[in-house]
C-alpha atoms as a PDB file:
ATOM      1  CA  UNK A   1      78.116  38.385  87.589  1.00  0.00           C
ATOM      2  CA  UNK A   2      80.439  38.893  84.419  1.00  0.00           C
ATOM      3  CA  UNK A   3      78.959  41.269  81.373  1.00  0.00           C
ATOM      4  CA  UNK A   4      80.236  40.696  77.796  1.00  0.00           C
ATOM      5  CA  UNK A   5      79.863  44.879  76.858  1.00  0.00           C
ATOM      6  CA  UNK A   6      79.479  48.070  78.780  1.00  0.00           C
ATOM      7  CA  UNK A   7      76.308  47.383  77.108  1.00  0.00           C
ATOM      8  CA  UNK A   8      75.121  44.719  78.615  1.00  0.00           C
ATOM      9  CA  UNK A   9      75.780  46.411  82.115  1.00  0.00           C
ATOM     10  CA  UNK A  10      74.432  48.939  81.135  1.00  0.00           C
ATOM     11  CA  UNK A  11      70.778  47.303  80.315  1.00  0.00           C
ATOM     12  CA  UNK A  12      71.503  45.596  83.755  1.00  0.00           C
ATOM     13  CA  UNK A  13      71.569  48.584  85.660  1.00  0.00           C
ATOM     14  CA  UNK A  14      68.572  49.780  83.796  1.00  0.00           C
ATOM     15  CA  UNK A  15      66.828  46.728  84.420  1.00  0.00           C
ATOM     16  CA  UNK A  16      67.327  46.743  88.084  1.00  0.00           C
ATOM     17  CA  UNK A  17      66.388  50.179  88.636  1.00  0.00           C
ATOM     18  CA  UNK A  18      69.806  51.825  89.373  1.00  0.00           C
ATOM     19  CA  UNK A  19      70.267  54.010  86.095  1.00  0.00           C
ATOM     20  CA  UNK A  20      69.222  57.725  85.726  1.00  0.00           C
ATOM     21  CA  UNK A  21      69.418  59.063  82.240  1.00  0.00           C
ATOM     22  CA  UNK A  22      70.235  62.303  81.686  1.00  0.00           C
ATOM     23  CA  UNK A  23      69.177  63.834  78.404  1.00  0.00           C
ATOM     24  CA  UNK A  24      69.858  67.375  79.110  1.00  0.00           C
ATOM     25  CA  UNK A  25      72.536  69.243  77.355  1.00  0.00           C
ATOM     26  CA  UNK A  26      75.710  69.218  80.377  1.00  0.00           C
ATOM     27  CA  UNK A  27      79.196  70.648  80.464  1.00  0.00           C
ATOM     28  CA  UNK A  28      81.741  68.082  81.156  1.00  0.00           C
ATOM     29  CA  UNK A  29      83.722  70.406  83.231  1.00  0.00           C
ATOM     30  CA  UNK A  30      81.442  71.714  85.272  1.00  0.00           C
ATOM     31  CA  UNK A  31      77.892  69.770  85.448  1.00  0.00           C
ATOM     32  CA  UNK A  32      78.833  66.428  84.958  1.00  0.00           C
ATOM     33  CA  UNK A  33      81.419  66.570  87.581  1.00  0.00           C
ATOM     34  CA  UNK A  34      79.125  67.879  90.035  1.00  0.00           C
ATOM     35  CA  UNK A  35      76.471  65.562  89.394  1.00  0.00           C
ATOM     36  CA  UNK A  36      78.623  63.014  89.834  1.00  0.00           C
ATOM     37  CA  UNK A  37      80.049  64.082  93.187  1.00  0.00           C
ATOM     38  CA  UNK A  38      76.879  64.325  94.409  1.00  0.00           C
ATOM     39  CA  UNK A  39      75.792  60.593  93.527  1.00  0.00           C
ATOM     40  CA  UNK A  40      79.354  59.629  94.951  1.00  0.00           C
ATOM     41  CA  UNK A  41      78.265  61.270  97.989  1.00  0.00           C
ATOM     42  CA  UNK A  42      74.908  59.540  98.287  1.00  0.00           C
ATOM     43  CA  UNK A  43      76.088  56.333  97.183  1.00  0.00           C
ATOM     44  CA  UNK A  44      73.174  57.050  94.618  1.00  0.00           C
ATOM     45  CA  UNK A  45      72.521  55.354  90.749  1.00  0.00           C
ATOM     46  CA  UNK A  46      74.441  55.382  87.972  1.00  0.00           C
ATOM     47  CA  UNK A  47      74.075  58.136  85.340  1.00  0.00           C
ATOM     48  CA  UNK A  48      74.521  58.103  81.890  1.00  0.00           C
ATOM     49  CA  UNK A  49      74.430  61.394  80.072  1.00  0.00           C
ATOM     50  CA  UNK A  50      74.082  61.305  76.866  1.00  0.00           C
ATOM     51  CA  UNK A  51      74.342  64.919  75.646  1.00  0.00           C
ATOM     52  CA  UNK A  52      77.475  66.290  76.729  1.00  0.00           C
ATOM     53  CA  UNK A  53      78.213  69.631  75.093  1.00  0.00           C
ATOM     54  CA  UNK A  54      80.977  69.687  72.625  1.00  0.00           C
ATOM     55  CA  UNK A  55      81.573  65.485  73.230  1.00  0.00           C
ATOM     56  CA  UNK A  56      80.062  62.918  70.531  1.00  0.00           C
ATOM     57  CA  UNK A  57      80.326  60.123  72.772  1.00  0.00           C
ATOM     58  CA  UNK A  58      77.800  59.350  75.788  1.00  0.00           C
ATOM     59  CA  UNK A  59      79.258  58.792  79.527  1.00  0.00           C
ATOM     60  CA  UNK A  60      78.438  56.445  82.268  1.00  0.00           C
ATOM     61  CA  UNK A  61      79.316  57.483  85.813  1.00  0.00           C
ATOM     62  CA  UNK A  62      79.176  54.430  88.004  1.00  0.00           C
ATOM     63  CA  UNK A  63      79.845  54.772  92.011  1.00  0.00           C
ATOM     64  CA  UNK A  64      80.701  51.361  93.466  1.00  0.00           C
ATOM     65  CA  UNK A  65      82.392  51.447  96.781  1.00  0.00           C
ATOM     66  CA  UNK A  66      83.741  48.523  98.194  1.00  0.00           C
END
């Protein structure tokens, strides 16, 4: 399937269950990293955080593996 925006992807993972939004105030260094290993690790959802300290802009961690 192709996506016109992150955006759209974005809803689409939402839609189909496989996003976990994480409001929380995180450190990009440290919390966000380790979240992320761990959903490597599991193979788990996609996150998007939304409130990382000191960053305006929101980030999506997506684990694909082929």
């Amino acid at each position: 399937m192709s996506y016109t925006s992150l955006a759209d992807f974005v809803e689409e993972l939402e839609r189909l269950g496989q996003l976990r939004l994480v409001e929380v105030g995180v450190d990009l260094a440290g919390e966000v990293a380790a979240l992320s290993e761990a959903v490597a690790r599991s193979a788990g959802p996609a996150l998007l955080f939304r409130n990382i300290r000191g960053n305006a802009i929101p980030l999506v961690f997506v684990y694909t593996c082929f």
